[in-house]
C-alpha atoms as a PDB file:
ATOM      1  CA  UNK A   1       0.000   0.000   0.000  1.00  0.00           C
ATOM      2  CA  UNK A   2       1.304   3.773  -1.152  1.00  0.00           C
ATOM      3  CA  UNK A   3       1.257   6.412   1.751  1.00  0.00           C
ATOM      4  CA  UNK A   4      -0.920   9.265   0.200  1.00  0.00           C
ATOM      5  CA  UNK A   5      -0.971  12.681   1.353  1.00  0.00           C
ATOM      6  CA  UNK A   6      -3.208  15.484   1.376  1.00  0.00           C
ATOM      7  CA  UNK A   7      -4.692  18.510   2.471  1.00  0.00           C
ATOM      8  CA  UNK A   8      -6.073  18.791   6.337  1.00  0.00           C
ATOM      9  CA  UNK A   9      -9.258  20.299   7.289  1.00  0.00           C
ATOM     10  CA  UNK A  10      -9.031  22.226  10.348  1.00  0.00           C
ATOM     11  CA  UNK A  11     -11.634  23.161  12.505  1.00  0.00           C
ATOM     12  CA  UNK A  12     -11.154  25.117  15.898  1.00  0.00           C
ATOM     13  CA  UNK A  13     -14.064  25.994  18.000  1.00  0.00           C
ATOM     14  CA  UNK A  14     -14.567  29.184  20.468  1.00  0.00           C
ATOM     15  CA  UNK A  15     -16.382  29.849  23.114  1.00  0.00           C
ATOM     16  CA  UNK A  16     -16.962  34.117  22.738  1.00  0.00           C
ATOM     17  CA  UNK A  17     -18.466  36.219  25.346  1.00  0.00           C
ATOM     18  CA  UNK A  18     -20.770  39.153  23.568  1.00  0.00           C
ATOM     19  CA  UNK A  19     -18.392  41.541  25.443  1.00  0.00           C
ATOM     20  CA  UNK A  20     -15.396  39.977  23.640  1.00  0.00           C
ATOM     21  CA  UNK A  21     -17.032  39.621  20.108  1.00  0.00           C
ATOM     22  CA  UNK A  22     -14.921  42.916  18.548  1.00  0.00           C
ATOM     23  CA  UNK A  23     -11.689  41.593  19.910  1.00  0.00           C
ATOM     24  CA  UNK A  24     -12.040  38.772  18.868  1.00  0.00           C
ATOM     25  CA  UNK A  25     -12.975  39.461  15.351  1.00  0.00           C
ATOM     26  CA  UNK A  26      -9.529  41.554  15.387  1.00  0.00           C
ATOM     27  CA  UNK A  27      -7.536  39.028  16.530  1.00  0.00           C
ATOM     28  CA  UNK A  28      -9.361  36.496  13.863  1.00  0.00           C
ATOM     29  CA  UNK A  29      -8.570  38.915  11.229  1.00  0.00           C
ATOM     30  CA  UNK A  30      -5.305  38.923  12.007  1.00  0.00           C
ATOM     31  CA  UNK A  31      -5.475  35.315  12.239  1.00  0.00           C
ATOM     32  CA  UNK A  32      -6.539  34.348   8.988  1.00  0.00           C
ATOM     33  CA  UNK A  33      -3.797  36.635   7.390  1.00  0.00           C
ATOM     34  CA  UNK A  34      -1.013  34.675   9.347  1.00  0.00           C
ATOM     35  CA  UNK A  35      -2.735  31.154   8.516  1.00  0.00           C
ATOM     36  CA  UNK A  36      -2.746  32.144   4.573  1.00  0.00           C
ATOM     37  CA  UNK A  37       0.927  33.254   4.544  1.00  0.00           C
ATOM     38  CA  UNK A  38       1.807  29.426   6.275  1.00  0.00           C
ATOM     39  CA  UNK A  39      -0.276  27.595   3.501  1.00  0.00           C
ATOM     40  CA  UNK A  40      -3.791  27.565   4.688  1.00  0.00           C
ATOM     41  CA  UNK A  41      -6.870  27.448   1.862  1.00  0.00           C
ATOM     42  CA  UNK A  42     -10.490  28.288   2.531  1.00  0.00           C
ATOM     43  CA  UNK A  43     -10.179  30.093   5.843  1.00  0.00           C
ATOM     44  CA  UNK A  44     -13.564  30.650   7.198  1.00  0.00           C
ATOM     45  CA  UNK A  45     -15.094  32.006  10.458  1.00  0.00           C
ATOM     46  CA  UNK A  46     -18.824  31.194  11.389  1.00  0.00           C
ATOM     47  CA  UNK A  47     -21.147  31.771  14.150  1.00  0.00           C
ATOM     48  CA  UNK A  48     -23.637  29.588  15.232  1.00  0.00           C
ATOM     49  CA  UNK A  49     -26.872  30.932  15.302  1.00  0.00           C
ATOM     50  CA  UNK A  50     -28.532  28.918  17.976  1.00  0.00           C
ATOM     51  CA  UNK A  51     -26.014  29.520  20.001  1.00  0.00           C
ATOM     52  CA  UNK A  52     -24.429  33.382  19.495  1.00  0.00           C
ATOM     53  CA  UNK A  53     -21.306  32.755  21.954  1.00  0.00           C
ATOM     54  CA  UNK A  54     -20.178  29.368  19.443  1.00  0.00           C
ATOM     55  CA  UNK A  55     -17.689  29.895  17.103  1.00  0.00           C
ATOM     56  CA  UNK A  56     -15.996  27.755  14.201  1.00  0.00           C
ATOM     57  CA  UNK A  57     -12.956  28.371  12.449  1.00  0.00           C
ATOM     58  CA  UNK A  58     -12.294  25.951   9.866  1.00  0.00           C
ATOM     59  CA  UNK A  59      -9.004  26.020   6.804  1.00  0.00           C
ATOM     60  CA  UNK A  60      -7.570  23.250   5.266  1.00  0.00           C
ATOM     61  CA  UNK A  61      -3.807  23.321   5.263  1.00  0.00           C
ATOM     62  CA  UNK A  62      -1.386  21.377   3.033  1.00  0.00           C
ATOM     63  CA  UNK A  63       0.414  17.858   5.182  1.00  0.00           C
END
């Protein structure tokens, strides 16, 4: 059998207080430009609406 490689999916959940949600944005936004200069690919941020404090961060990265 062959070893493969491929990209990784990433995901990263938060836990946000509604106090915190600017900050946090920032530091996201600076987060996303650091994870595309190391390789990362379809860098996305979501919020779940059932739940306003839950957040996802998701990218896939090369192995």
């Amino acid at each position: 059998m062959k070893a493969r490689s491929g990209p990784i999916i990433v995901k990263i959940e938060y836990s946000i207080a509604e106090t915190n949600v600017e900050t946090f944005l920032d530091m996201m936004r600076q987060r996303r430009r650091v994870q595309r200069r190391v390789g990362a690919r379809h860098w996305n941020l979501q919020r779940d609406l059932r739940e306003p404090s839950l957040w996802t961060e998701t990218f896939r990265t090369p192995t």
